[in-house]
Protein backbone atom coordinates (compact mmCIF):
# COMPACT_ATOMS: atom_id res chain seq x y z
CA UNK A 1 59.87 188.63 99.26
CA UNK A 2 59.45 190.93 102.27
CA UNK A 3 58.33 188.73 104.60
CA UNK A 4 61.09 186.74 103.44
CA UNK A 5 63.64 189.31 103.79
CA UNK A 6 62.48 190.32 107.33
CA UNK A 7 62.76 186.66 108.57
CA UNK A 8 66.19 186.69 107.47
CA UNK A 9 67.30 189.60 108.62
CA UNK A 10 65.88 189.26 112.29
CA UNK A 11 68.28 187.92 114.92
CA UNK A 12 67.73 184.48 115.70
CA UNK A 13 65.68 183.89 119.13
CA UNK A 14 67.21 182.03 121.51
CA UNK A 15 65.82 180.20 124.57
CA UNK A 16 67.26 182.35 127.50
CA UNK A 17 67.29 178.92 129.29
CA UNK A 18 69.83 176.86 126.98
CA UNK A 19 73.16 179.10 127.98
CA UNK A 20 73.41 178.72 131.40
CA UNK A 21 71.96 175.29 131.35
CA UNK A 22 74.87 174.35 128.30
CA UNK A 23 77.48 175.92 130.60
CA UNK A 24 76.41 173.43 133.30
CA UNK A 25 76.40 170.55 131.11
CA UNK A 26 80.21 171.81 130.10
CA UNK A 27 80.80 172.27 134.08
CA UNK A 28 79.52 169.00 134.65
CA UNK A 29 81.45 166.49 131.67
CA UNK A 30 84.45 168.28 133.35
CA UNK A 31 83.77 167.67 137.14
CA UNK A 32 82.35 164.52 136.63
CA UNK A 33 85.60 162.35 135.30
CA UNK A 34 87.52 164.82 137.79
CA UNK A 35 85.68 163.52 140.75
CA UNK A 36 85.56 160.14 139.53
CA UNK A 37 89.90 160.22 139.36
CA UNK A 38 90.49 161.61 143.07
CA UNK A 39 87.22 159.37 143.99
CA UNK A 40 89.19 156.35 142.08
CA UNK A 41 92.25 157.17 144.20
CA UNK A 42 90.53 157.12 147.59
CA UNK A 43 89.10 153.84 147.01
CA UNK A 44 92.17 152.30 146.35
CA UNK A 45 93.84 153.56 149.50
CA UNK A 46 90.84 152.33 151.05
CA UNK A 47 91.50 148.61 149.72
CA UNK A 48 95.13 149.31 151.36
CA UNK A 49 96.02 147.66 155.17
CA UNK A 50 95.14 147.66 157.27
CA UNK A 51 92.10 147.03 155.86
CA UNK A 52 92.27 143.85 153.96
CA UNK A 53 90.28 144.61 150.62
CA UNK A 54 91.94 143.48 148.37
CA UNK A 55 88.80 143.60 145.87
CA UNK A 56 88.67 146.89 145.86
CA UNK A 57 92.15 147.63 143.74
CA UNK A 58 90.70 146.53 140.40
CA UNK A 59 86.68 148.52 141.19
CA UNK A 60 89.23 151.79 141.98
CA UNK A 61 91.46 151.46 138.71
CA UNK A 62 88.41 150.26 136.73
CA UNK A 63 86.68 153.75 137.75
CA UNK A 64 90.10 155.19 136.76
CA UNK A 65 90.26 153.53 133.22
CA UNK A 66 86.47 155.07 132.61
CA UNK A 67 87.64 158.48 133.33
CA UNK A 68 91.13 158.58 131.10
CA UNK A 69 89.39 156.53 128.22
CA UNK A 70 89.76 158.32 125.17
CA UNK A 71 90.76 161.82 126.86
CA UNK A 72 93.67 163.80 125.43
CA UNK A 73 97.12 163.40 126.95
CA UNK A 74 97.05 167.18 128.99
CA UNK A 75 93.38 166.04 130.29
CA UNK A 76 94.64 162.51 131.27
CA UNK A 77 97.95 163.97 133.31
CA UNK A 78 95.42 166.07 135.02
CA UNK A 79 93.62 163.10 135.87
CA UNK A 80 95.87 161.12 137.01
CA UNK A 81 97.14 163.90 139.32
CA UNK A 82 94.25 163.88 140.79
CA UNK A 83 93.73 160.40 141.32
CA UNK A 84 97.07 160.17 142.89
CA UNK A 85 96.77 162.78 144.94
CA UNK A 86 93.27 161.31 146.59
CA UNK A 87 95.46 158.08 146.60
CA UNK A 88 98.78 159.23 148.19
CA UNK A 89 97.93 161.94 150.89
CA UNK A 90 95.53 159.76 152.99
CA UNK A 91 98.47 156.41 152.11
CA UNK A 92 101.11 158.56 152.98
CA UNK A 93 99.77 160.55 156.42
CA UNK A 94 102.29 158.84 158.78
CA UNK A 95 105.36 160.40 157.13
CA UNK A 96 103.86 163.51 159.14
CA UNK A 97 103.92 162.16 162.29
CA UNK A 98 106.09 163.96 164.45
CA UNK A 99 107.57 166.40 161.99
CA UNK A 100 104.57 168.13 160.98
CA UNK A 101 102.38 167.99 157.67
CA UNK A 102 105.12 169.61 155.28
CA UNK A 103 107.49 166.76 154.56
CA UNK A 104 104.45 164.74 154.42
CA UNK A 105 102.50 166.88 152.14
CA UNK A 106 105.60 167.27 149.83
CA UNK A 107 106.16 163.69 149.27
CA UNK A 108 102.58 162.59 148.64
CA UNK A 109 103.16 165.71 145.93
CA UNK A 110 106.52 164.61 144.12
CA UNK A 111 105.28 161.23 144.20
CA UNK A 112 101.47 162.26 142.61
CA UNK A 113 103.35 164.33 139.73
CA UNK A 114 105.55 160.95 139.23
CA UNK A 115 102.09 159.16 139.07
CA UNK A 116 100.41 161.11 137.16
CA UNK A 117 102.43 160.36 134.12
CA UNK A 118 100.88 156.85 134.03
CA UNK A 119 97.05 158.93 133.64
CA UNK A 120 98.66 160.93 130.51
CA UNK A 121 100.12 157.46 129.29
CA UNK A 122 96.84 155.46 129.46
CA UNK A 123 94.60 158.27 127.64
CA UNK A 124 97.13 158.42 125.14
CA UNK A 125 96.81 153.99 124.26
CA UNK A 126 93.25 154.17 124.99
CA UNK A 127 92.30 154.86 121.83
CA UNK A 128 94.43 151.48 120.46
CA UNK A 129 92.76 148.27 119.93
CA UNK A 130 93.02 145.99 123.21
CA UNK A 131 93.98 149.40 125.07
CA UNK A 132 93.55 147.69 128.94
CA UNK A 133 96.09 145.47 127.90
CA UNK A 134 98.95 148.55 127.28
CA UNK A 135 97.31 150.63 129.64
CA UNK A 136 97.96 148.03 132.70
CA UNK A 137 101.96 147.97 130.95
CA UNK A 138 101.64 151.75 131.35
CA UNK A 139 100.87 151.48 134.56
CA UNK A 140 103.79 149.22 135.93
CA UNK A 141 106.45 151.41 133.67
CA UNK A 142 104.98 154.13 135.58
CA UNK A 143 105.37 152.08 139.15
CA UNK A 144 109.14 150.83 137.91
CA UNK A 145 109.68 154.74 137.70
CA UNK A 146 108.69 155.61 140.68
CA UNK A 147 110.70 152.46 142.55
CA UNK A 148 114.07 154.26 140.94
CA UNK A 149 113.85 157.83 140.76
CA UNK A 150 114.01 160.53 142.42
CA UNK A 151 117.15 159.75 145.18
CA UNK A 152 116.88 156.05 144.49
CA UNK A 153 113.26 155.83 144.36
CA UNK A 154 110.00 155.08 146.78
CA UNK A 155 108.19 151.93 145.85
CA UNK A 156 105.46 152.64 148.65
CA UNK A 157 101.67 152.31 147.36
CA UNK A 158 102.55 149.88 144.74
CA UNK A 159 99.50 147.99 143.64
CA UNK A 160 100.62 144.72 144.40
CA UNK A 161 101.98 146.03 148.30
CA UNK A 162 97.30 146.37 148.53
CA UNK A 163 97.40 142.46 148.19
CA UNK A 164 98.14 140.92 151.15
CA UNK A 165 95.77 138.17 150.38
CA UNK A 166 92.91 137.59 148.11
CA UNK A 167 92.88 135.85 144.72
CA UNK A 168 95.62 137.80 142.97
CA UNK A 169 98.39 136.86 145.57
CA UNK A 170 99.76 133.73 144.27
CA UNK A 171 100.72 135.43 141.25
CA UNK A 172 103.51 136.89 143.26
CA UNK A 173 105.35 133.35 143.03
CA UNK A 174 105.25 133.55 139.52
CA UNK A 175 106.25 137.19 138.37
CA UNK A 176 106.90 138.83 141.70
CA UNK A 177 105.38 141.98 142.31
CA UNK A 178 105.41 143.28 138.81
CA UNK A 179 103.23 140.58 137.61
CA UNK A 180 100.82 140.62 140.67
CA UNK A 181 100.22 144.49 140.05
CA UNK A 182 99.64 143.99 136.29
CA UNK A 183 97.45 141.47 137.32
CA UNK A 184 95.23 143.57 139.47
CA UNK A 185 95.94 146.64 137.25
CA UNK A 186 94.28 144.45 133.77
CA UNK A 187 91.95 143.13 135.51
CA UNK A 188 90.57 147.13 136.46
CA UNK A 189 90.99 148.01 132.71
CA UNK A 190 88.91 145.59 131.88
CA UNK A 191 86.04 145.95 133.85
CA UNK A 192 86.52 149.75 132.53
CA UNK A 193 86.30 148.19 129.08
CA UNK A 194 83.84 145.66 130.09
CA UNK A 195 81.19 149.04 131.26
CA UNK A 196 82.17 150.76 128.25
CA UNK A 197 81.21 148.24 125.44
CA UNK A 198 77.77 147.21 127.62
CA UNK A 199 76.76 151.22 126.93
CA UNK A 200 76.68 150.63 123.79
CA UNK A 201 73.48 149.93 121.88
CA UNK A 202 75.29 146.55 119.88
CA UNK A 203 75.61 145.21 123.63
CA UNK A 204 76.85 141.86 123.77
CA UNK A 205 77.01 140.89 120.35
CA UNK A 206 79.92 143.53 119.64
CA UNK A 207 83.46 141.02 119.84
CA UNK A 208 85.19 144.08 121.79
CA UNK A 209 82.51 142.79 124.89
CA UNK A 210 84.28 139.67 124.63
CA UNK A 211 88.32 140.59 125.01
CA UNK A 212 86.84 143.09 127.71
CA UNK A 213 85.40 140.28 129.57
CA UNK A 214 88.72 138.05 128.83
CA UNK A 215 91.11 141.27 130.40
CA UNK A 216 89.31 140.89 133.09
CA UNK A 217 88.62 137.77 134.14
CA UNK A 218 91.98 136.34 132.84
CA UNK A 219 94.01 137.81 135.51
CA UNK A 220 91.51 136.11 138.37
CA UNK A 221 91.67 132.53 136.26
CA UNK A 222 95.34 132.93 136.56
CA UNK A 223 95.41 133.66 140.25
CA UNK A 224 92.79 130.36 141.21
CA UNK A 225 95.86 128.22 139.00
CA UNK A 226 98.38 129.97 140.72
CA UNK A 227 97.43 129.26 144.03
CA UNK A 228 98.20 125.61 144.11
CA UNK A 229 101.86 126.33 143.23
CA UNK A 230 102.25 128.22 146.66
CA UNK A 231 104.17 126.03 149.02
CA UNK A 232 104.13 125.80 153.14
CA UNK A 233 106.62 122.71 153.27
CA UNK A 234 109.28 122.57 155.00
CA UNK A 235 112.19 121.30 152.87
CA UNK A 236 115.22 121.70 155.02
CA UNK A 237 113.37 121.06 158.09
CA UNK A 238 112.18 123.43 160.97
CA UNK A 239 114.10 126.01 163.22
CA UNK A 240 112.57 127.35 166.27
CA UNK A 241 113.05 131.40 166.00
CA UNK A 242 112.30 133.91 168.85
CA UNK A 243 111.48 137.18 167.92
CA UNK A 244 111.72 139.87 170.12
CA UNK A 245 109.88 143.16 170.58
CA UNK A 246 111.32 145.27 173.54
CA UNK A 247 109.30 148.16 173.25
CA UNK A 248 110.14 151.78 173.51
CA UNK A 249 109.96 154.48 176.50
CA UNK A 250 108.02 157.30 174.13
CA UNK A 251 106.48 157.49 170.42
CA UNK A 252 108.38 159.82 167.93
CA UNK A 253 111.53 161.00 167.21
CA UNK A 254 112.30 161.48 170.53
CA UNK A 255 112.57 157.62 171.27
CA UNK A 256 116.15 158.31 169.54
CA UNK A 257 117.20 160.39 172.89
CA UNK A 258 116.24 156.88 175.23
CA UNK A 259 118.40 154.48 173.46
CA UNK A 260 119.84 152.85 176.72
CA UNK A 261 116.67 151.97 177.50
CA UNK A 262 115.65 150.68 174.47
CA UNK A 263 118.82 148.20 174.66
CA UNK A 264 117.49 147.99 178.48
CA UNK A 265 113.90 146.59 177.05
CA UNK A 266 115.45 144.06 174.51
CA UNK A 267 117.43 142.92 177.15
CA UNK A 268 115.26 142.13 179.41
CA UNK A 269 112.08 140.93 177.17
CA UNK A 270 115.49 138.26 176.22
CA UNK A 271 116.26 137.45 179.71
CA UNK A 272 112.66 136.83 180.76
CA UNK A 273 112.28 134.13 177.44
CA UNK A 274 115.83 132.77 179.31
CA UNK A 275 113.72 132.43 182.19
CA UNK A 276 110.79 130.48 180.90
CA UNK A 277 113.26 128.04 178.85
CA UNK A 278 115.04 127.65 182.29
CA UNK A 279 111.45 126.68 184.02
CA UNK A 280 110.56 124.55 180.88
CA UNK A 281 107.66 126.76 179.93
CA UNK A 282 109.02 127.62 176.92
CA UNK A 283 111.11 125.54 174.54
CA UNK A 284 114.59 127.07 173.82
CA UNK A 285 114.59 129.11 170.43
CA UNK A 286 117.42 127.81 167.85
CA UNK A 287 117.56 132.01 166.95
CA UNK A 288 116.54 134.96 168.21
CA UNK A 289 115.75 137.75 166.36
CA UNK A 290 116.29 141.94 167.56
CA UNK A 291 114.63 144.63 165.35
CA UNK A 292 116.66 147.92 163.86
CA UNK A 293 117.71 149.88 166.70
CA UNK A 294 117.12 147.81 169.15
CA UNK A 295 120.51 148.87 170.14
CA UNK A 296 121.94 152.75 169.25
CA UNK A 297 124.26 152.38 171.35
CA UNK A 298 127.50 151.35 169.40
CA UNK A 299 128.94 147.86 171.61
CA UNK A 300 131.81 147.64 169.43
CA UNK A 301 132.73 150.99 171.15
CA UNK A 302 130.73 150.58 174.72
CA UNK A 303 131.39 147.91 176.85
CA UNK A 304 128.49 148.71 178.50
CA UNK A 305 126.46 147.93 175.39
CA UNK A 306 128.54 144.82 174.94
CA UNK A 307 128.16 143.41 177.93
CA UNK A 308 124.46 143.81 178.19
CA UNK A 309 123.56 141.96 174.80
CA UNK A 310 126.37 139.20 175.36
CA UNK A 311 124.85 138.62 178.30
CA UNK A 312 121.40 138.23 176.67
CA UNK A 313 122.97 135.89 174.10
CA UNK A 314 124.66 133.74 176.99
CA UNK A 315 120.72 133.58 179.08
CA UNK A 316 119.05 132.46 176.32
CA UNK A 317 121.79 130.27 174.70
CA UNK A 318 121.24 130.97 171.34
CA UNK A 319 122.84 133.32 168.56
CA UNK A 320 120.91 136.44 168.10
CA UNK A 321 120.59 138.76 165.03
CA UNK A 322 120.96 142.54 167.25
CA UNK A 323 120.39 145.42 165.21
CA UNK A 324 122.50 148.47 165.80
CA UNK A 325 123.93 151.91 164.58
CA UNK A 326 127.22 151.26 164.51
CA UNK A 327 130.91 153.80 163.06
CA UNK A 328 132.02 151.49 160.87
CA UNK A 329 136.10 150.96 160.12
CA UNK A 330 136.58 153.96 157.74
CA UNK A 331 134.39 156.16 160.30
CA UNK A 332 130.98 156.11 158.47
CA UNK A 333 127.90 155.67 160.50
CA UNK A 334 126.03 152.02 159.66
CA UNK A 335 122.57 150.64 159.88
CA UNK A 336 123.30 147.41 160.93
CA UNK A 337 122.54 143.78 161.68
CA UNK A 338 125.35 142.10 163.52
CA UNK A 339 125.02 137.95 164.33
CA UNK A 340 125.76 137.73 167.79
CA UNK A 341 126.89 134.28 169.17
CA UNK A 342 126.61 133.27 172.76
CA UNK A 343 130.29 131.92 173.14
CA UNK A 344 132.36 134.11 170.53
CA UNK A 345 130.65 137.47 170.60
CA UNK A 346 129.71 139.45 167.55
CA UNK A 347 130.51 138.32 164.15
CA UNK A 348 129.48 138.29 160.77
CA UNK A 349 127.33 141.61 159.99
CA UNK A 350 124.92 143.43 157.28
CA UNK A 351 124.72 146.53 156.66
CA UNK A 352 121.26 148.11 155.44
CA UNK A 353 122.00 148.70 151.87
CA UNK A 354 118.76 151.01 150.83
CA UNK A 355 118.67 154.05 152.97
CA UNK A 356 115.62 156.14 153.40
CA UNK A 357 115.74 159.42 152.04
CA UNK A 358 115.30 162.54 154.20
CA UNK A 359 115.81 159.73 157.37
CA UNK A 360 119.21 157.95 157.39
CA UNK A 361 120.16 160.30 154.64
CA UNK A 362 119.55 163.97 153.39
CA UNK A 363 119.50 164.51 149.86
CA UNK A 364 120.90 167.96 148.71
CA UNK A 365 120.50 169.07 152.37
CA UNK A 366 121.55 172.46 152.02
CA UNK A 367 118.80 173.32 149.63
CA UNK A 368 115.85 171.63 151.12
CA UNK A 369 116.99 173.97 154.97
CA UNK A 370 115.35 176.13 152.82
CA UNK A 371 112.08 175.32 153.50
CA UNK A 372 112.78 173.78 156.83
CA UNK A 373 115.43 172.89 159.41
CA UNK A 374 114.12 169.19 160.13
CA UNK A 375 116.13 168.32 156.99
CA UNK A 376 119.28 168.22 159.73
CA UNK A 377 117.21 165.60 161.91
CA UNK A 378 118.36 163.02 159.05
CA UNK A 379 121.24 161.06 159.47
CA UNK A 380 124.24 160.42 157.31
CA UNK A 381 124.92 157.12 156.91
CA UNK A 382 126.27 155.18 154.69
CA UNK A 383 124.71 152.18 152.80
CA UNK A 384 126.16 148.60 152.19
CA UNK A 385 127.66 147.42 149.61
CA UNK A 386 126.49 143.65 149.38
CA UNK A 387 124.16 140.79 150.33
CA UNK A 388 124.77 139.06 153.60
CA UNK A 389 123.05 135.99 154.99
CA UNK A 390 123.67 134.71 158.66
CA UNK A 391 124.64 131.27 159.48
CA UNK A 392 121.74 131.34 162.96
CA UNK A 393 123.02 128.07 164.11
CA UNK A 394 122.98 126.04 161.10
CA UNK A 395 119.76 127.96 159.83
CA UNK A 396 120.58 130.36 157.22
CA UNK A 397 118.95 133.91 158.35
CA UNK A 398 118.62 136.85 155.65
CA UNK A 399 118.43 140.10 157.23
CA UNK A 400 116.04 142.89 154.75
CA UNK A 401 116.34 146.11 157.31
CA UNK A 402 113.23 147.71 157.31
CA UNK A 403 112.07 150.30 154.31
CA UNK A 404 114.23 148.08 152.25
CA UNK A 405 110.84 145.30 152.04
CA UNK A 406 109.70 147.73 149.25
CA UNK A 407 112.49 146.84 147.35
CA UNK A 408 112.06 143.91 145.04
CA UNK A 409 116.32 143.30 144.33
CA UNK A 410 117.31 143.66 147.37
CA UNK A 411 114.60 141.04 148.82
CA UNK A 412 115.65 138.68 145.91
CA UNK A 413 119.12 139.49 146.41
CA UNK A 414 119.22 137.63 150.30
CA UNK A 415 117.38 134.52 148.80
CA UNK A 416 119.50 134.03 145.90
CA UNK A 417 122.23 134.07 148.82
CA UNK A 418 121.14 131.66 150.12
CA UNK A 419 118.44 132.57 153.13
CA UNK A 420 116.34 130.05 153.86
CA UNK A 421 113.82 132.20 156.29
CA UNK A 422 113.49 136.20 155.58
CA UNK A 423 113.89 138.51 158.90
CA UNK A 424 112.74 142.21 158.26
CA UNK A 425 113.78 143.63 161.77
CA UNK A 426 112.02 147.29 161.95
CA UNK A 427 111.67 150.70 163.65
CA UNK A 428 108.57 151.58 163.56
CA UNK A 429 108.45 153.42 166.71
CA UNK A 430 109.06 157.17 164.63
CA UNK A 431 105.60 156.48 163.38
CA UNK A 432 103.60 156.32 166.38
CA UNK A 433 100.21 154.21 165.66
CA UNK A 434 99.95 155.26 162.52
CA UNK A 435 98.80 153.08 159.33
CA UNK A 436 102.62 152.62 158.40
CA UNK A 437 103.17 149.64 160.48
CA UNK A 438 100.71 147.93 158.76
CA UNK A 439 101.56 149.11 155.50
CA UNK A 440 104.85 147.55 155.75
CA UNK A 441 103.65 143.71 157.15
CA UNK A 442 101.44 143.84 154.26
CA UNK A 443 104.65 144.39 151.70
CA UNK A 444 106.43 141.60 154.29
CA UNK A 445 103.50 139.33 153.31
CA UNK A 446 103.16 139.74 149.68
CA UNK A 447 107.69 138.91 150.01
CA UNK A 448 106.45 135.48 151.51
CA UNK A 449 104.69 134.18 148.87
CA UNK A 450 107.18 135.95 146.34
CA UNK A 451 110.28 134.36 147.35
CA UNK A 452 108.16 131.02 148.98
CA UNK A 453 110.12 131.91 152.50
CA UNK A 454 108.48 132.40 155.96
CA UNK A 455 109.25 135.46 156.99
CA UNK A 456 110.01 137.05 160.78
CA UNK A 457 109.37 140.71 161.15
CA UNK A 458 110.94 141.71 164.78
CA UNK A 459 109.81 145.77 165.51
CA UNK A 460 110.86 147.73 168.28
CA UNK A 461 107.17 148.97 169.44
CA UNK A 462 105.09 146.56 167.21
CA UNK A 463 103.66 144.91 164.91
CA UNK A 464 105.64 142.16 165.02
CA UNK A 465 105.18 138.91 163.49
CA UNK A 466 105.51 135.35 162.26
CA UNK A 467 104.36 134.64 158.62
CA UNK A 468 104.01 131.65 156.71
CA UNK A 469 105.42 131.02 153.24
CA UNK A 470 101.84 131.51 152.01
CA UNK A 471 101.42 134.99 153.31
CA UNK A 472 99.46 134.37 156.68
CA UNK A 473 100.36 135.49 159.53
CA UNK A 474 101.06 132.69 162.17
CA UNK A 475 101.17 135.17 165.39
CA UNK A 476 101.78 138.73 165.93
CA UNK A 477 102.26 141.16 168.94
CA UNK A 478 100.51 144.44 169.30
CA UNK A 479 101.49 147.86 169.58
CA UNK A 480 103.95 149.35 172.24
CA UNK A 481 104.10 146.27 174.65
CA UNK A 482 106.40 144.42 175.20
CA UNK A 483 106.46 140.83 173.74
CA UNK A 484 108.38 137.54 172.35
CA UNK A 485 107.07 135.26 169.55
CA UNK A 486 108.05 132.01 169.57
CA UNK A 487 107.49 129.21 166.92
CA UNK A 488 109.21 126.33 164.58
CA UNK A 489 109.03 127.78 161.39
CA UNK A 490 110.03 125.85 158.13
CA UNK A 491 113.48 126.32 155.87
CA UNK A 492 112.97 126.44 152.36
CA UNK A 493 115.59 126.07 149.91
CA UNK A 494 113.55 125.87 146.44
CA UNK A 495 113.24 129.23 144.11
CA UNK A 496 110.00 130.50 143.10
CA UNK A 497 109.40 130.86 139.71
CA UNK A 498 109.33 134.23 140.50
CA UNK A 499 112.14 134.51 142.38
CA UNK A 500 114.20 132.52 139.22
CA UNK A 501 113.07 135.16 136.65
CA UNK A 502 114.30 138.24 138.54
CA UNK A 503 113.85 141.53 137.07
CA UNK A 504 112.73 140.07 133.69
CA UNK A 505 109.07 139.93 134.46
CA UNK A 506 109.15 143.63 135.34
CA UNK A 507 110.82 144.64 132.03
CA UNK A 508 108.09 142.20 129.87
CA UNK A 509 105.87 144.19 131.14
CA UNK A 510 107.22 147.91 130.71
CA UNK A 511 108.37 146.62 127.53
CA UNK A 512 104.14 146.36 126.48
CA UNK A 513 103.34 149.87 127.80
CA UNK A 514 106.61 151.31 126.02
CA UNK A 515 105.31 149.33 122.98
CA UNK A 516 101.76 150.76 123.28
CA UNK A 517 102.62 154.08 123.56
CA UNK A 518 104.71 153.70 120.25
CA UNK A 519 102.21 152.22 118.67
CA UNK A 520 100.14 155.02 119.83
CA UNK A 521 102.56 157.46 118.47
CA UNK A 522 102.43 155.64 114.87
CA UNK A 523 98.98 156.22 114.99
CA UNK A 524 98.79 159.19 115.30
CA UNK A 525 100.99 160.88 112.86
CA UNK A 526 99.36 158.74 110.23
CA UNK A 527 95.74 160.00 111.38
CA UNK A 528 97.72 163.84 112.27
CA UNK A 529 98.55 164.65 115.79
CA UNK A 530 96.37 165.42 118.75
CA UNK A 531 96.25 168.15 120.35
CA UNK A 532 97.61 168.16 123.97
């Protein structure tokens, strides 16, 4: 009885070794999925242009998926902040060119927060039966989100905008880019369910091995039947376009300050194609095609101006697509395309209907001088109100201005108009020779194959390029030089599936991450809440 009394009574001896090392095994199952996010993130900007890997989307969200699986909703928004974070800054860099790392910085930030509700979304359906399949639905609601709000939304860094090429692209044709990011998005999940399933001891002969394998290889099956459905043809004929790049005098912001001679450039890059059609080097272009800004110098209100681009239009004999800031009639400033013709002058005329934020227009400007007095460096101008397609001698021309290529309606919008060929002229110049450029041809590429519609993308300083309906790029200039692209490109008429559905595909999809996460929520007040 003593002895058992005293062995009872005496404190329990513990190995001094086990505390610290238990705190480091607590450290680590922390650090570890917390690395893993931000390391998830960096791979997929990685697998962004302008490196072309396109692979490397569904490896970075399947790392993602592995880290969120069956965390609790405050550990998976953590998670995904982090991932977007590692994700955005490095996408994101060349918003901070020129104007310093605080605008940039603050964007990549409102948009991780944004993006880091899809991380608290997916650990909340990962628990559910088939969970890559609401997870990817997640994911696009999340991406739908971010293409609205806040002031009108910033689609940059969708998932389908990595696929310039690769298997997944022809799904564009089909779904647009909703269905090509679910696509990549699923196919991630899966391969996260795929690793999860082979850790366990039943291996293969567990059935959840099997839909893990199906998630993920579906989304690649689809993509190989796709790709036959992705046209080149030219069903209206051809139309010989020249697109111009004039260049500009310096990088920056401070091209703005030289816009005579960026008029001066286009001009002359036109006159010297007038000279080589003259000496029958070059065959003469049915259209020729200016980038934004190639003239800031109103020529409704300058004769100067006027006289310089009719005179352009007159050399080279062929109606031109100039862009311009412009006042319009009620005194509002205008980012705008205007169809110039050789014999009447200028005539019909679009004006860029989604403006960039904190560029051609400053959102609650009073508050955000604030933190800085850049904010009055933005413009004010006003957006259109409508889709306009040019009649480019007997070629039908739709004009998508720039940042508005991230924008799926408004890129639908011009071919349901009626555009046979897609111009996105574009300022790139404001960005020096950053990644953005490239960024941007990639979205121009992935509209190709969308909408099944070559598409021209004149620049001011470069890149600037032909692409084919398939998403390859026929030619393309380089950076700051001066340069014309000339080549007979092919009219399409036909609508894409894709392009036929609209927005619908986008709101199947949101409608299956909605429906997971109320399925999610059924669950768990019949099981009792978790915590957050």
């Amino acid at each position: 009885m003593t002895a058992t009394a005293t062995s009872v009574d005496e404190p329990e001896q513990l190995d001094p070794q086990s505390a610290p090392a238990s705190r480091r095994a607590r450290l680590s199952r922390r650090i570890a999925p917390a690395a893993a996010a931000v390391l998830s993130g960096v791979l997929l900007y990685v697998g962004f242009p302008p490196r072309e890997l396109w692979w490397l989307a569904p490896l970075a969200l399947a790392l993602f998926g592995a880290a969120v699986h069956g965390r609790r909703m405050r550990a998976g928004l953590g998670l995904g902040f982090l991932m977007s974070l590692g994700f955005l800054v490095p996408l994101l860099s060349w918003t901070g060119v020129d104007v310093g790392p605080l605008p940039w910085l603050a964007l990549a930030l409102a948009e991780s927060l944004v993006m880091a509700l899809a991380g608290l979304g997916i650990a909340y359906v990962s628990r559910l039966p088939l969970w890559p399949l609401w997870a990817a639905g997640v994911w696009i609601a999340d991406e739908a989100l971010r293409a609205r709000f806040p002031f009108g939304g910033f689609p940059w860094g969708k998932v389908a905008f990595g696929q310039p090429s690769g298997l997944f692209l022809p799904l564009a044709s089909l779904g647009g880019t909703p269905l090509l990011g679910f696509a990549v998005v699923l196919c991630g999940f899966g391969l996260a369910a795929l690793a999860l399933r082979l850790k366990d001891v039943r291996g293969v002969r567990d059935r959840g091995v099997a839909v893990a394998a199906a998630f993920t290889l579906a989304p690649v099956i689809a993509g190989a039947v796709a790709a036959p459905l992705v046209s080149t043809a030219a069903e209206e004929g051809t139309a010989r376009v020249a697109v111009i790049q004039g260049n500009v005098p310096r990088m920056g912001l401070d091209f703005n300050s030289q816009r005579r001679a960026v008029l001066d450039y286009h001009v002359r890059e036109t006159m010297k194609l007038a000279t080589k059609i003259k000496a029958g080097q070059v065959k003469k272009p049915d259209l020729v095609l200016w980038p934004e800004n190639s003239s800031d110098i109103d020529p409704y209100v300058n004769a100067d101006a006027y006289a310089e681009i009719d005179k352009a239009a007159k050399a080279v004999g062929a109606p031109i697509s100039v862009g311009a800031v412009v006042t319009a009639k009620d005194g509002t400033p205008r980012n705008r395309q205007i169809l110039w013709d050789p014999k009447t002058g200028p005539g019909a005329v679009y004006d860029k209907r989604q403006l960039q934020p904190f560029g051609e227009f400053m959102p609650y400007r009073s508050f955000f001088r604030i933190f800085s007095k850049d904010v009055d460096r933005a413009g004010n101008f006003v957006a259109g109100k409508k889709p306009v397609v040019f009649d480019m001698a007997g070629t039908r021309i739709g004009p998508v201005t720039c940042y508005e290529a991230a924008f799926d309606s408004v890129v639908r919008d011009q071919v349901e108009a009626g555009a046979q060929i897609l111009s996105v002229p574009s300022n790139n110049a404001t960005f020096d020779r950053s990644q953005m450029t490239y960024q941007q041809l990639a979205m121009d590429r992935v509209r190709a194959v969308e909408h099944g519609r070559a598409v021209m993308v004149p620049v001011t300083s470069g890149v600037s390029a032909i692409i084919r309906p398939d998403g390859s790029v026929a030619q393309r200039t380089g950076m700051f030089v001066a340069d014309t692209l000339v080549a007979d490109v092919p009219k399409r008429t036909s609508l894409t599936l894709g392009t036929r559905l609209g927005g619908w595909p986008e709101l199947l999809l949101v409608a299956i991450g909605v429906g997971g996460l109320g399925w999610a929520v059924v669950r768990s007040r019949r099981s009792g809440p978790a915590a957050g």
